[in-house]
Protein backbone atom coordinates (compact mmCIF):
# COMPACT_ATOMS: atom_id res chain seq x y z
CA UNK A 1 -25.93 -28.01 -30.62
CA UNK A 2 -25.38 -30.20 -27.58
CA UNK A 3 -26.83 -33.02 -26.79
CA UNK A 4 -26.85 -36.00 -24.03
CA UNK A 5 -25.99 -39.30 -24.76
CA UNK A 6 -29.03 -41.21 -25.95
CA UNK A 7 -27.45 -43.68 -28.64
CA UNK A 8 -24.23 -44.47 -30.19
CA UNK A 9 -21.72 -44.07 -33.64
CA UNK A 10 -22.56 -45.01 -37.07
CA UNK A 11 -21.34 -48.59 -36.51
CA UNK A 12 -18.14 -49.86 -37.98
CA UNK A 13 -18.20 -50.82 -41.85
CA UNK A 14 -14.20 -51.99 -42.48
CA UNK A 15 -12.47 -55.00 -40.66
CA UNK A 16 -9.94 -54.30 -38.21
CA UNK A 17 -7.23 -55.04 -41.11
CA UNK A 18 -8.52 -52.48 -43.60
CA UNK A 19 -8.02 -50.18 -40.58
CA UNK A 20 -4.55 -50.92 -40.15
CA UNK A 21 -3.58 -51.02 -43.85
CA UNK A 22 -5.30 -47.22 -43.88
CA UNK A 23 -3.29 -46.18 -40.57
CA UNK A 24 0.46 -47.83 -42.59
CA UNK A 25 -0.46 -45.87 -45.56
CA UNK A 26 -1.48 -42.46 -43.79
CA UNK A 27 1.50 -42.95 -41.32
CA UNK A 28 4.18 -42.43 -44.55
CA UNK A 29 2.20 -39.91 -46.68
CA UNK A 30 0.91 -37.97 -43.44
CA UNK A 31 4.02 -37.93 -41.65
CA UNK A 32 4.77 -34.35 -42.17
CA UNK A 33 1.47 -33.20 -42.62
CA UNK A 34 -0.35 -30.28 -41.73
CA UNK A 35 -2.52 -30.17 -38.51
CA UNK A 36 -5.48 -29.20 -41.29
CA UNK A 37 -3.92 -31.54 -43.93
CA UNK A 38 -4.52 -34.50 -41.11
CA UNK A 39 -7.79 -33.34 -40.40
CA UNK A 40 -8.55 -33.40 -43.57
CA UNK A 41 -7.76 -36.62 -44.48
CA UNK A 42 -9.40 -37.92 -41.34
CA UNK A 43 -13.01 -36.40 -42.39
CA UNK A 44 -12.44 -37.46 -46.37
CA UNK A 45 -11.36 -40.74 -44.79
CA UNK A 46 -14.39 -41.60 -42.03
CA UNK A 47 -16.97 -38.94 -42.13
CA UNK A 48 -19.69 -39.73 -39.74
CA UNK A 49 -17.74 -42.79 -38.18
CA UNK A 50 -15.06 -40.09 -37.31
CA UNK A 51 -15.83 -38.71 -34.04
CA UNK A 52 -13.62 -36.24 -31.50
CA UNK A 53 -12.49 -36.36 -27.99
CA UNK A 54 -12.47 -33.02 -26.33
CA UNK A 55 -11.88 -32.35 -22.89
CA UNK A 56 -12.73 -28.79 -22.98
CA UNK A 57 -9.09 -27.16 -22.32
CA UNK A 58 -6.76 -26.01 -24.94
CA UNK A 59 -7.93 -29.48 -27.00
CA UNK A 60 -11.45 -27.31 -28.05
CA UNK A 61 -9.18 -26.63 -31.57
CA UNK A 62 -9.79 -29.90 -32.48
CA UNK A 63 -13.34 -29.33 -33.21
CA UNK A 64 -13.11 -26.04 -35.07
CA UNK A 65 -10.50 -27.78 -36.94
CA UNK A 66 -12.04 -31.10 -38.38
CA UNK A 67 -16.02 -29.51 -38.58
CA UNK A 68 -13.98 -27.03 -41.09
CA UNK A 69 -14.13 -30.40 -43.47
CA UNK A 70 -16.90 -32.12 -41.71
CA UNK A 71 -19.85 -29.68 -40.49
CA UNK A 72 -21.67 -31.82 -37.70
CA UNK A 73 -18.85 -34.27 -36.49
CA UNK A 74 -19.60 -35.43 -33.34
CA UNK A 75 -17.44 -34.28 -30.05
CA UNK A 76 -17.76 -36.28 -27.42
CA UNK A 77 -16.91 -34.74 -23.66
CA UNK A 78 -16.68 -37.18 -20.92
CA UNK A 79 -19.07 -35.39 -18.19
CA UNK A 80 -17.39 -37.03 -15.42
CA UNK A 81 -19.12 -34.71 -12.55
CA UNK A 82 -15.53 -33.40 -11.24
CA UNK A 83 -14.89 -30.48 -14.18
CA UNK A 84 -13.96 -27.08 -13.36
CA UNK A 85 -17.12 -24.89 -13.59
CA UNK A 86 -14.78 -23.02 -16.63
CA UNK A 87 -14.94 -26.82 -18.37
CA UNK A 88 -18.42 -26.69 -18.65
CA UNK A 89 -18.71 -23.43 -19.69
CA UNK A 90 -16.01 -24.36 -22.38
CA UNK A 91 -18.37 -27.21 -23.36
CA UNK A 92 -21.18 -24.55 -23.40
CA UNK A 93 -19.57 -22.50 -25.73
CA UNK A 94 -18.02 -24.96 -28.07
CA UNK A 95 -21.55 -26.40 -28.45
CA UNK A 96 -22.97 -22.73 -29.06
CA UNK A 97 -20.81 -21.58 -31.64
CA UNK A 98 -19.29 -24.62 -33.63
CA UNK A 99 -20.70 -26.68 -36.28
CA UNK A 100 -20.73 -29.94 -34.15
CA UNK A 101 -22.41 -32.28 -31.99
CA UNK A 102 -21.49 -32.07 -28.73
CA UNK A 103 -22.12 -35.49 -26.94
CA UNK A 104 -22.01 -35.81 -23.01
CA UNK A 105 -20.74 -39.15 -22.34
CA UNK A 106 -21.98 -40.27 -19.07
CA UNK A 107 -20.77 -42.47 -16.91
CA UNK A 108 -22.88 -45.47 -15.51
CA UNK A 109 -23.39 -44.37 -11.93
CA UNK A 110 -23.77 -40.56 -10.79
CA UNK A 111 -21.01 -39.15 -8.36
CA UNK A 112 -23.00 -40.14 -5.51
CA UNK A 113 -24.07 -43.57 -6.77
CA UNK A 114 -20.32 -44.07 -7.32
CA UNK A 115 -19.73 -42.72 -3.58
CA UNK A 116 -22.82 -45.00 -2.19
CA UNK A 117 -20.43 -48.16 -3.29
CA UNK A 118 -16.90 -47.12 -3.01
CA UNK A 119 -17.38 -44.27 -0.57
CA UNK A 120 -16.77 -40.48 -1.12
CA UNK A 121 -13.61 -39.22 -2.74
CA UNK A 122 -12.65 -42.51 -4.66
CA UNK A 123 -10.09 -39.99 -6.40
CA UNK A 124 -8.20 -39.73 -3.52
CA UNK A 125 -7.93 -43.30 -2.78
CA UNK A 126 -7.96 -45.14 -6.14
CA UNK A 127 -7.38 -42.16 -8.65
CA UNK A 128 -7.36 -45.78 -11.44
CA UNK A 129 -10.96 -46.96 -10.45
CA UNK A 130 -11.95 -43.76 -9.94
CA UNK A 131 -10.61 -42.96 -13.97
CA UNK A 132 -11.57 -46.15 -15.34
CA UNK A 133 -15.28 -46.03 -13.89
CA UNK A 134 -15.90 -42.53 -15.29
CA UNK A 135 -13.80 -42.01 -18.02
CA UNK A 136 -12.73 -45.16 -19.59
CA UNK A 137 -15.76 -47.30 -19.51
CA UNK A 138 -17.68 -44.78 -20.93
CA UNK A 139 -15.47 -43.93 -23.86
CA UNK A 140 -14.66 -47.06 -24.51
CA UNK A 141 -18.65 -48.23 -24.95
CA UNK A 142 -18.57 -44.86 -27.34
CA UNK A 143 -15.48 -45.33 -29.37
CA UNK A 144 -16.77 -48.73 -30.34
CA UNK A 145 -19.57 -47.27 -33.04
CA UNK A 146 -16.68 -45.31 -34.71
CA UNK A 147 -13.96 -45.98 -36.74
CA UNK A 148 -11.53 -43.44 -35.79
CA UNK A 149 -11.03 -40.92 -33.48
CA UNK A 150 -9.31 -37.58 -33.08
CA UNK A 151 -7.20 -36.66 -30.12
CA UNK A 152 -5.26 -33.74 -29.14
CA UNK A 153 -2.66 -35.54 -28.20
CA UNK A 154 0.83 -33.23 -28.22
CA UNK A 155 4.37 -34.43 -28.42
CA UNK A 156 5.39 -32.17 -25.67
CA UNK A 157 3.09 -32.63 -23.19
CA UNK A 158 5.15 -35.22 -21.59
CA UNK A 159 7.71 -38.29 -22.36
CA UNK A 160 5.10 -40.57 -22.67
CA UNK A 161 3.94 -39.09 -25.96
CA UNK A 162 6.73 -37.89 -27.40
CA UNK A 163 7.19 -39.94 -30.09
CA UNK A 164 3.40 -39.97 -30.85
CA UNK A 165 2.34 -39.80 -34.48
CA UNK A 166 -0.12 -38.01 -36.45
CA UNK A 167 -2.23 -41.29 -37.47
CA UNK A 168 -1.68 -44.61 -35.29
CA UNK A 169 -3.50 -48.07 -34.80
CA UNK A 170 -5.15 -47.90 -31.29
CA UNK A 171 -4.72 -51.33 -30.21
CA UNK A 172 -7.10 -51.19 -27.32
CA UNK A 173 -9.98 -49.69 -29.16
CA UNK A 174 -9.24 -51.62 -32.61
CA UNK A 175 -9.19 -48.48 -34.71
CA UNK A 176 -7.78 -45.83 -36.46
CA UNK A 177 -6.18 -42.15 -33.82
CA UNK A 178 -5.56 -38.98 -35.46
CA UNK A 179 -3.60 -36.78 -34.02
CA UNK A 180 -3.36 -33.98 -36.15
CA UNK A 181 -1.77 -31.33 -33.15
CA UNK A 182 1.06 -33.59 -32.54
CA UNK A 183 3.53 -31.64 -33.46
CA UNK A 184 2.42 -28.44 -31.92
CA UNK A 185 3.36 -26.22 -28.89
CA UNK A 186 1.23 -24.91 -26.39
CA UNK A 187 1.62 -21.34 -28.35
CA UNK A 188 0.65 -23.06 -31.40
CA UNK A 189 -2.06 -23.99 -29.49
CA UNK A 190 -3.28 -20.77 -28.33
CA UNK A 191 -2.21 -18.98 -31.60
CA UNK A 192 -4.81 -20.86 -33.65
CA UNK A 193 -7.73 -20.45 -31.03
CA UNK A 194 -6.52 -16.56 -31.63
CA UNK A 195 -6.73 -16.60 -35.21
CA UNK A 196 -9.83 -18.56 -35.54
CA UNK A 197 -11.59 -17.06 -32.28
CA UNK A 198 -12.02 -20.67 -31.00
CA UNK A 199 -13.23 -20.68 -27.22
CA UNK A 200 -10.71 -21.73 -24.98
CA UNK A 201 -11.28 -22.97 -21.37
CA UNK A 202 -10.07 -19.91 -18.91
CA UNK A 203 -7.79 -21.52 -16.94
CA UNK A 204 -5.17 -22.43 -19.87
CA UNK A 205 -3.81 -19.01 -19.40
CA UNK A 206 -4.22 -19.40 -15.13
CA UNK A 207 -1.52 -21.57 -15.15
CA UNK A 208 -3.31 -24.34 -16.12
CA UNK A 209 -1.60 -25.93 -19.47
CA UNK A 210 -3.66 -29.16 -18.66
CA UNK A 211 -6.76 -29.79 -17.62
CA UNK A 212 -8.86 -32.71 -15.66
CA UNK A 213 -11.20 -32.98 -13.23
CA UNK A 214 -11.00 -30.52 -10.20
CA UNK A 215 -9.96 -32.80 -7.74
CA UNK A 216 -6.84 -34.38 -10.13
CA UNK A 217 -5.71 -31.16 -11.08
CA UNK A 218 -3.64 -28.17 -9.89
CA UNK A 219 -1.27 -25.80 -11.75
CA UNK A 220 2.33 -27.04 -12.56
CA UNK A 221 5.21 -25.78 -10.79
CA UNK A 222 8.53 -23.80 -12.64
CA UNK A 223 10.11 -26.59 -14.78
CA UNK A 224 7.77 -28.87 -14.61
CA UNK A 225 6.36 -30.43 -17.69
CA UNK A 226 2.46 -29.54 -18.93
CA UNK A 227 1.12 -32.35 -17.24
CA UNK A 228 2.66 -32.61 -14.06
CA UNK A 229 0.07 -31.05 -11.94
CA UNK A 230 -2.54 -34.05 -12.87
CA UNK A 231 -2.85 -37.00 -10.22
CA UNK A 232 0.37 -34.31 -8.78
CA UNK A 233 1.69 -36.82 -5.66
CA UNK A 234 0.46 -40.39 -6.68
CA UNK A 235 2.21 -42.58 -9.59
CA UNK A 236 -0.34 -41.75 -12.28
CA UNK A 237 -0.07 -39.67 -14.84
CA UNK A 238 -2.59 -40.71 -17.47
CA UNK A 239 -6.18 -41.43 -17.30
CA UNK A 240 -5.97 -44.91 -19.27
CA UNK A 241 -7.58 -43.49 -22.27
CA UNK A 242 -4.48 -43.68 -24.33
CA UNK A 243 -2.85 -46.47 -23.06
């Protein structure tokens, strides 16, 4: 069922280091692993202090995939009050027909709070601030009452993440990142939400192979890769949560 931020994570039991011995060990035995092998591990490895980052797109796989081995996990969506009106549906359904706890993470101020103090359309003006005050803060207050966190981070989505691996030490959060869909494609993708009748935000197969917030986002043009048409004209191209 879904439900609106009103607490935090399990807390953190292990030390930083016992983090990064578990991340050196599951980087050789899970480097050819399975996208359910890795999520496997991952719930064996955390439970409860596992928790997953969906943004609603193609990434709502993740979920089905790791409640399969822990019913319950918690998914937490960054409600930044820019989503499609197809995100939130996708966040609707997820939450309606999975096995997990949706959690809204909320930013500090609303949309117009924000636009009180930096005026309207800080996207257009400082897409960073703009990402940092409703994306990053927030996930980064959540992330820190978890051990570990699942991603759907994909090799091909651009060069930044093409040598990404399926379990790394997140030096900005201090913990463990699965990312057990590394290695797939986009068809991968939308072959398992087939198979497993996972909901899947609409405008994946608009011509949307990435999604963010409305005003950030427009479809990619021939050749370009899947995450081209986010921040499209401005030298950005991630929202600092995996940096």
């Amino acid at each position: 069922m879904a439900a609106t931020l009103t607490g935090h994570g399990p807390g953190r039991t292990r030390s930083a280091d016992e983090l990064r011995t578990l991340v050196e060990r599951a980087s050789r035995d899970l480097a050819d692993a399975s996208a359910p092998e890795i999520a496997s591990w991952a719930a064996n490895t955390f439970g409860r202090r596992l928790a997953v980052a969906c943004s609603m797109a193609g990434d709502t796989v993740l979920p089905h995939l790791v409640a399969r081995y822990l019913p319950g996990v918690d998914v937490l969506f960054l409600e930044t009050g820019y989503h499609f009106a197809e995100t939130i549906g996708t966040r609707d359904a997820v939450a309606a027909v999975m096995d997990v706890s949706v959690v809204d993470v909320q930013p500090a101020q609303t949309v117009a709070e924000q636009d009180a103090e930096h005026g309207p359309r800080l996207y257009e003006r400082n897409p960073g601030l703009c990402c940092g005050l409703r994306k990053v803060a927030p996930i980064n207050a959540e992330l820190a009452s978890y051990e570990a966190w699942v991603t759907g981070i994909r090799r091909e989505d651009n060069a930044n993440r093409a040598h990404a691996l399926p379990v790394e030490w997140d030096q900005t959060h201090q913990m463990v990142k699965v990312n057990p869909i590394v290695a797939w494609s986009f068809d991968d993708l939308l072959g398992y939400a087939s198979e497993h009748s996972v909901p899947i935000n609409l405008l994946l197969t608009d011509g949307y192979p990435s999604i963010g917030c409305e005003p950030c986002t427009r479809r990619p043009k021939p050749g370009e890769d899947a995450r081209a048409g986010r921040w499209a004209g401005v030298a950005k191209t991630e929202c600092g949560l995996h940096l």
